[in-house]
N, C-alpha and C. Protein backbone atom coordinates (compact mmCIF):
# COMPACT_ATOMS: atom_id res chain seq x y z
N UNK A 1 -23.63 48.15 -12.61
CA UNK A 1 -24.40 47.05 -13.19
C UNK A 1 -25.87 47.41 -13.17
N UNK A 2 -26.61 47.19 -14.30
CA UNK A 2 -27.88 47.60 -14.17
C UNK A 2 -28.52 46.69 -15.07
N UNK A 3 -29.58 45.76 -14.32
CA UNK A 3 -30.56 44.52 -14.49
C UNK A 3 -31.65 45.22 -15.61
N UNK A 4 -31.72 45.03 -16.84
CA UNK A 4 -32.99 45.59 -17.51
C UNK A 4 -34.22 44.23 -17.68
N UNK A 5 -35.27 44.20 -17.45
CA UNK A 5 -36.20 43.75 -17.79
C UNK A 5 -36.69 43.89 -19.01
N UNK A 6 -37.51 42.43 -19.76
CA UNK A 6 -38.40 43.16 -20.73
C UNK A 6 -39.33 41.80 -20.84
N UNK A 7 -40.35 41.56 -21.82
CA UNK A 7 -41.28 40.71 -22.12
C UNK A 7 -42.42 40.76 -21.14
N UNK A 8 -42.57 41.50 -20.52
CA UNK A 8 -43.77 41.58 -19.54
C UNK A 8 -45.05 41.95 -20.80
N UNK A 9 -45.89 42.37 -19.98
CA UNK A 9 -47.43 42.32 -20.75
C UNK A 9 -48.39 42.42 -19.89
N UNK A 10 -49.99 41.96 -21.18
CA UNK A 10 -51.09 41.86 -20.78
C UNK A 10 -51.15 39.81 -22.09
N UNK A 11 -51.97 39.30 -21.03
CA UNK A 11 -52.03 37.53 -21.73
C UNK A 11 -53.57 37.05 -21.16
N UNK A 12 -53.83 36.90 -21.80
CA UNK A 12 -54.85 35.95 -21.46
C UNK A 12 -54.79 34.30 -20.13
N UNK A 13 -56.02 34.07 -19.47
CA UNK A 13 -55.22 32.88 -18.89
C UNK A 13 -55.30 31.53 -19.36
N UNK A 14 -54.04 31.06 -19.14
CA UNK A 14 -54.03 29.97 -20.39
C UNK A 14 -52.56 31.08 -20.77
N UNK A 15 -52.37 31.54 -20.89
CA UNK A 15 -51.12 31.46 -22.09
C UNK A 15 -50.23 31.68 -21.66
N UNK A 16 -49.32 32.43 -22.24
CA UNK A 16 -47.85 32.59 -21.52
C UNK A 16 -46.79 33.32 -21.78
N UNK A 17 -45.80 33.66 -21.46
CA UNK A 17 -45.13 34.59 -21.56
C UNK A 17 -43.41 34.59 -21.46
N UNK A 18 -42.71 35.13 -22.15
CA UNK A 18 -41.23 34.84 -21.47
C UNK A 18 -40.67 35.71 -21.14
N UNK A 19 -39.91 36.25 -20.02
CA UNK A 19 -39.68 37.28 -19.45
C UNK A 19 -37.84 37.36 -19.70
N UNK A 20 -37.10 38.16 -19.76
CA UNK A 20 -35.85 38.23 -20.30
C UNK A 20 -35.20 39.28 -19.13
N UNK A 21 -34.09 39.23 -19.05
CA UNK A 21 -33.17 39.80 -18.19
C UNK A 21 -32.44 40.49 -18.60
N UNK A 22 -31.17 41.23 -19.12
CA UNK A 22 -29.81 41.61 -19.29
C UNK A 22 -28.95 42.04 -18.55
N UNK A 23 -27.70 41.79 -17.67
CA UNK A 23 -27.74 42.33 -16.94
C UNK A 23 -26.17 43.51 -17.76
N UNK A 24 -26.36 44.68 -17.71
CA UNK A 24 -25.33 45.46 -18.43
C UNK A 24 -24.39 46.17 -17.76
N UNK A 25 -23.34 46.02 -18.08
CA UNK A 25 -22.47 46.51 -17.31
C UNK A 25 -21.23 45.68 -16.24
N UNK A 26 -21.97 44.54 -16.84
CA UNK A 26 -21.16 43.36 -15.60
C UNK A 26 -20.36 42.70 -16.62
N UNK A 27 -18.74 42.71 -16.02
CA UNK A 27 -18.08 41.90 -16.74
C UNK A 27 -17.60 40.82 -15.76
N UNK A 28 -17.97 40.42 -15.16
CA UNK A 28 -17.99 39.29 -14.28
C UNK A 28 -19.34 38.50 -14.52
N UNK A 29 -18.97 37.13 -13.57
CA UNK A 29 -20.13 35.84 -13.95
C UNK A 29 -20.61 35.94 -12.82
N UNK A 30 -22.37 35.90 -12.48
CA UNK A 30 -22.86 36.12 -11.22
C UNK A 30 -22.69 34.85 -10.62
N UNK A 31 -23.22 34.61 -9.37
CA UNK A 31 -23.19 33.20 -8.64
C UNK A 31 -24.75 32.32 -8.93
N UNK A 32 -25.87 33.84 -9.12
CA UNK A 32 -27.05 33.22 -9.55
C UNK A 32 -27.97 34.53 -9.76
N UNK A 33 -28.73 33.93 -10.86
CA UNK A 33 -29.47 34.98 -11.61
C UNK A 33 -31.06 34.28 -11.31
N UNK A 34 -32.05 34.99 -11.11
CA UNK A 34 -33.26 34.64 -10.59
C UNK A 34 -34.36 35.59 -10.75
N UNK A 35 -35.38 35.11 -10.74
CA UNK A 35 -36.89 36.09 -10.69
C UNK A 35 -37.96 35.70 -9.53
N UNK A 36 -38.30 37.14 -8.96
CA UNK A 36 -39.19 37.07 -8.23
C UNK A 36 -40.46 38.16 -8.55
N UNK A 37 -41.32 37.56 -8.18
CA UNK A 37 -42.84 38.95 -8.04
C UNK A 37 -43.32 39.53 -7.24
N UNK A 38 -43.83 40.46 -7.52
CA UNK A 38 -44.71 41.32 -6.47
C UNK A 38 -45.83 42.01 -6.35
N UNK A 39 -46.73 41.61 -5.70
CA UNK A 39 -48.10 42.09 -5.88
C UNK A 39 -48.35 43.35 -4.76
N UNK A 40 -48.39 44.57 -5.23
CA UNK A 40 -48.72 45.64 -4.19
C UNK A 40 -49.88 45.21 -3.12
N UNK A 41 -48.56 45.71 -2.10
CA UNK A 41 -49.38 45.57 -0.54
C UNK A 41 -48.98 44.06 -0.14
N UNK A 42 -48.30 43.48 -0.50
CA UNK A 42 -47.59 41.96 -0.31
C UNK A 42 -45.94 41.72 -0.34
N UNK A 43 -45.51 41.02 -0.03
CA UNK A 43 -44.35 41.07 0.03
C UNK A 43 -43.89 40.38 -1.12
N UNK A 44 -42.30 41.03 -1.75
CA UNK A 44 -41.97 40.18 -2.83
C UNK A 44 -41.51 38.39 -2.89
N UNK A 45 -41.94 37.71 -3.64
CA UNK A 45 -42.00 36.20 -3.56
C UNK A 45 -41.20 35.35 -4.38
N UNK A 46 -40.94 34.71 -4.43
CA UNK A 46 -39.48 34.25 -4.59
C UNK A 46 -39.78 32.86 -5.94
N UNK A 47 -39.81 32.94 -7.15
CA UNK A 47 -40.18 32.13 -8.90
C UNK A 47 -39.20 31.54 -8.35
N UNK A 48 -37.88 31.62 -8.95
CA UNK A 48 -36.86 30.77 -9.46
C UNK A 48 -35.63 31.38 -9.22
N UNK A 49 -34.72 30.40 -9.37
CA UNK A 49 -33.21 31.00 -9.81
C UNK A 49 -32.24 29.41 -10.29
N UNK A 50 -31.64 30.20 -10.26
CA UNK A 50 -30.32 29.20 -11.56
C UNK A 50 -28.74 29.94 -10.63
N UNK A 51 -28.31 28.78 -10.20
CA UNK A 51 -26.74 28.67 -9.52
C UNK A 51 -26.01 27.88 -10.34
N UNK A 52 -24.60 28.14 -10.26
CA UNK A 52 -23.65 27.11 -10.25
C UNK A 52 -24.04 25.80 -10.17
N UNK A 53 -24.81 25.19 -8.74
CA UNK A 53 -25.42 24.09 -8.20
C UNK A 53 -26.55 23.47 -9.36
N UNK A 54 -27.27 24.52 -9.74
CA UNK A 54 -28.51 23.83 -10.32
C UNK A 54 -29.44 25.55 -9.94
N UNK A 55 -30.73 25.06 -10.94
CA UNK A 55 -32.34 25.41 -10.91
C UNK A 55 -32.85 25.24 -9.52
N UNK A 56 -33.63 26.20 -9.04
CA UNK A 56 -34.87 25.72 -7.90
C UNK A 56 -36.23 26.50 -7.91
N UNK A 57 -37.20 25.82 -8.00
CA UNK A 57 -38.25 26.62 -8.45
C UNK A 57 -38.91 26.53 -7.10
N UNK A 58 -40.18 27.87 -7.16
CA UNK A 58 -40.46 27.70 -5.79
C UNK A 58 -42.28 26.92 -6.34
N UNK A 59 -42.41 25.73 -4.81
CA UNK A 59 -43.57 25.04 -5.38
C UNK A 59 -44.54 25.52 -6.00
N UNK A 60 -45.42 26.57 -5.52
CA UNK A 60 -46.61 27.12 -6.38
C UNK A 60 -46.59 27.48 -7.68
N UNK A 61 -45.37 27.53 -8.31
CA UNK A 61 -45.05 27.85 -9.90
C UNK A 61 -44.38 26.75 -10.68
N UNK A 62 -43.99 25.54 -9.60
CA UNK A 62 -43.02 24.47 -10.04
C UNK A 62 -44.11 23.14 -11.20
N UNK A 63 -43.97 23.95 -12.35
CA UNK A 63 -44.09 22.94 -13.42
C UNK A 63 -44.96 24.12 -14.60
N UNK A 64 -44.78 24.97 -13.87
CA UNK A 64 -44.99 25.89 -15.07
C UNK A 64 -44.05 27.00 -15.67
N UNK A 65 -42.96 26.69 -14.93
CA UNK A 65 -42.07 27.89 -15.10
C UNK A 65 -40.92 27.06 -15.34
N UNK A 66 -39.85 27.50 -16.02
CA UNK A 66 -38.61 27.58 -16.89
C UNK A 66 -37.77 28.46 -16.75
N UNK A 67 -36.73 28.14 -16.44
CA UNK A 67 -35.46 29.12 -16.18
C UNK A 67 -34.59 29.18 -17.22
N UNK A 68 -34.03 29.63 -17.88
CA UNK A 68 -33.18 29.22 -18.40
C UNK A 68 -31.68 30.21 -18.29
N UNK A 69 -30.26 30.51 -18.56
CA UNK A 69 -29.26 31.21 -18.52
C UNK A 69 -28.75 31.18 -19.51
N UNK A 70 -27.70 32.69 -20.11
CA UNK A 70 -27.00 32.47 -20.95
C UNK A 70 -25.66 32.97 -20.33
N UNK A 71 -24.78 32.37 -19.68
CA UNK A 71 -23.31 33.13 -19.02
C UNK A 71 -22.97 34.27 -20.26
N UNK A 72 -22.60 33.64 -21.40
CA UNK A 72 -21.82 34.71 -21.99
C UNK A 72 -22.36 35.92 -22.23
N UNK A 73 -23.64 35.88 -22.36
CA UNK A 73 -24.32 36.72 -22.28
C UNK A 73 -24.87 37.72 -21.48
N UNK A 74 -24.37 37.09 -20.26
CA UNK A 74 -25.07 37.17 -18.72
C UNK A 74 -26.58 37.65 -18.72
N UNK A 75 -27.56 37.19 -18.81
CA UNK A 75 -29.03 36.99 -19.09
C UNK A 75 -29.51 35.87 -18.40
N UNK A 76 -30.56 36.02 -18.09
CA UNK A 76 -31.74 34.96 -17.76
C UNK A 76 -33.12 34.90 -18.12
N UNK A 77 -33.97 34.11 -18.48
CA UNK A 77 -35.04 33.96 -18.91
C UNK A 77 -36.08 33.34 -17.98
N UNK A 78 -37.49 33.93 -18.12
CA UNK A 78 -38.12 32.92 -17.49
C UNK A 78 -39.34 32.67 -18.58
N UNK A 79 -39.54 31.40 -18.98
CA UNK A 79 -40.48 31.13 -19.64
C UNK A 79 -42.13 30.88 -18.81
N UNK A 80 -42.99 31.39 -18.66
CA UNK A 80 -44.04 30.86 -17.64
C UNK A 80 -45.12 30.69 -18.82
N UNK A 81 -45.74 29.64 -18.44
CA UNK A 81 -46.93 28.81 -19.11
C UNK A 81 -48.12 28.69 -18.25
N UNK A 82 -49.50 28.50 -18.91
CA UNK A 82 -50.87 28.33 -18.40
C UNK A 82 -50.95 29.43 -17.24
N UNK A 83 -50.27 30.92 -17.80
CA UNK A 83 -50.67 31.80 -16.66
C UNK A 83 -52.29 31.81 -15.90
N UNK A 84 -52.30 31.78 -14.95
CA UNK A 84 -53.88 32.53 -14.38
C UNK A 84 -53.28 33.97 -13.68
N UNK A 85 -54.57 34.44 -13.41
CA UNK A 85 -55.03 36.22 -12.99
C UNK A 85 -54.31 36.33 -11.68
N UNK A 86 -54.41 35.02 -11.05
CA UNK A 86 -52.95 35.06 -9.99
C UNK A 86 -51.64 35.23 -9.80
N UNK A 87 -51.10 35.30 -11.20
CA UNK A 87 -49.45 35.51 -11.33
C UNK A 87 -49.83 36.72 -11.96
N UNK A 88 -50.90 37.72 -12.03
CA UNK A 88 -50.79 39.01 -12.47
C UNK A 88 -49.39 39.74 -10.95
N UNK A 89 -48.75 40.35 -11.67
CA UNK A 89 -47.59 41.34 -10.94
C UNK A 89 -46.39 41.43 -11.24
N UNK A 90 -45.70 42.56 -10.80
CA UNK A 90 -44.89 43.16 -11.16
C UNK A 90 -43.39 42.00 -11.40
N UNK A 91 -42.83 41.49 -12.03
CA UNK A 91 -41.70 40.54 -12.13
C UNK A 91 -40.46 41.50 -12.09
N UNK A 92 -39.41 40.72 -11.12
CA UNK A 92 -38.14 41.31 -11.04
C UNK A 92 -36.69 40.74 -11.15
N UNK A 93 -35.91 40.81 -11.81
CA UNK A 93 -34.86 40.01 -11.93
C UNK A 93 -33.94 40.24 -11.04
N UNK A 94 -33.60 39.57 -10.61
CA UNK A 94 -32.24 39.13 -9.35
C UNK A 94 -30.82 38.74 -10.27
N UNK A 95 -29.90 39.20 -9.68
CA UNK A 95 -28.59 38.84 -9.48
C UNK A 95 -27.57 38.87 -8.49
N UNK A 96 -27.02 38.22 -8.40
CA UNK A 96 -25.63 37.97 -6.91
C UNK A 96 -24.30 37.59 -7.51
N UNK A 97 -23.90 39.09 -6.73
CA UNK A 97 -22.21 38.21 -6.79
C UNK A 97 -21.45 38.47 -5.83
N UNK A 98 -20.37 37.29 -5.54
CA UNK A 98 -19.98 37.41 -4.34
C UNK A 98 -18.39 37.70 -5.21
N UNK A 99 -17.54 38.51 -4.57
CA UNK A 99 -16.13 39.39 -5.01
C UNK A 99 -15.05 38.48 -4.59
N UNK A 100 -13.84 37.95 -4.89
CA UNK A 100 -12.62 37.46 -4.28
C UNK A 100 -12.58 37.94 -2.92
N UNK A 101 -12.88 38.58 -2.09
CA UNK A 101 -12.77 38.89 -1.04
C UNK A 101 -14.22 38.66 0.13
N UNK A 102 -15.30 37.95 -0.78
CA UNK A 102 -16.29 37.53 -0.03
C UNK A 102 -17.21 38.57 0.07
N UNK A 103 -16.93 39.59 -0.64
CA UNK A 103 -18.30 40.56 -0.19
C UNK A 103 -19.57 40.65 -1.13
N UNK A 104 -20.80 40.35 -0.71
CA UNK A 104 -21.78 40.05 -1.56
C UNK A 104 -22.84 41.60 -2.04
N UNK A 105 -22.89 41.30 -4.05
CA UNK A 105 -23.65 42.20 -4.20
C UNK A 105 -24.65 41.53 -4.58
N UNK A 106 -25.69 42.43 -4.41
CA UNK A 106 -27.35 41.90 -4.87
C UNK A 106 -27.95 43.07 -5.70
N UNK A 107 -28.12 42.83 -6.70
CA UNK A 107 -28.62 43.62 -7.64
C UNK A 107 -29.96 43.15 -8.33
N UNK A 108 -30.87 44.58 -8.80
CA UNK A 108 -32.09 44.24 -8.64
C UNK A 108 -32.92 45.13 -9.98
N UNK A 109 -33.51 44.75 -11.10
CA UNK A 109 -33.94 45.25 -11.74
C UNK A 109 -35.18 46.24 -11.43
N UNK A 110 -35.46 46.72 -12.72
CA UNK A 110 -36.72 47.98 -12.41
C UNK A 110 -38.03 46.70 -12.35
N UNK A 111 -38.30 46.14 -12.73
CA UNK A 111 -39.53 45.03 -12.95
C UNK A 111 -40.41 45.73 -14.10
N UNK A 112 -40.97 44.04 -14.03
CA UNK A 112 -42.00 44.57 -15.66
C UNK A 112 -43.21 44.03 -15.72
N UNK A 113 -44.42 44.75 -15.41
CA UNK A 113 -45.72 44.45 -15.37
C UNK A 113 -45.98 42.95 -16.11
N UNK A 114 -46.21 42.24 -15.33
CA UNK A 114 -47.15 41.07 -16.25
C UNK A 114 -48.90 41.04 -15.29
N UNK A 115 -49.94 41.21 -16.83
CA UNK A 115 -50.99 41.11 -16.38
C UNK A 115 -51.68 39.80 -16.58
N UNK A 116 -52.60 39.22 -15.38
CA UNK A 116 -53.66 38.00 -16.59
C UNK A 116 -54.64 38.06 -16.35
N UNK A 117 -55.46 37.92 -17.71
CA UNK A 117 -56.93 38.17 -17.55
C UNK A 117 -57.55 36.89 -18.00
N UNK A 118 -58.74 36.61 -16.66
CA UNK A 118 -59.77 36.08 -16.84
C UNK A 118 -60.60 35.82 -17.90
């Protein structure tokens, strides 16, 4: 299974961006597909994800960001709006699946530069 990224960039702040997933190779349905960032020299931080259960966004991004899924497709999206120079970093897509027998994979894309400028 291998997570490709794409829609990253350079945006102005104020604008916005939608970031896309695929995940290839999986013919199974994950348990939850998600994005997180990372700013070198920091630890990676935890946007969003989409379960079975529902959406959960994490507060500092919660009302600017959008999740969205496509199962058949197995994809995820993240739409982010009114970027600032603070969500400049590297974005990474998440996936999980747990097997009939309970054993959990976590799979993890290459990530895709998003910049914002001042």
């Amino acid at each position: 299974v291998r997570l490709v990224e794409s829609g990253g960039g350079s945006v102005q702040s104020g604008g916005s961006l939608r970031l896309s997933c695929v995940a290839n190779g999986a013919f199974f349905k994950f348990n939850s597909m998600g994005w997180y960032r990372q700013v070198p020299g920091k630890q990676r931080e935890f946007i969003a994800i989409t379960t079975t259960a529902g959406t959960t966004f994490a507060d500092s991004l919660k009302g600017r960001v959008t999740i969205s899924r496509d199962h058949a497709k197995n994809t995820v999206n993240l739409q982010m709006n009114n970027l600032k120079p603070e969500d400049t970093a590297v974005y990474y897509c998440n996936a999980d699946w747990i097997d009939h027998e309970g054993r959990e994979y976590v799979y993890w894309g290459q990530g895709t530069q998003v910049t914002v400028s001042s």
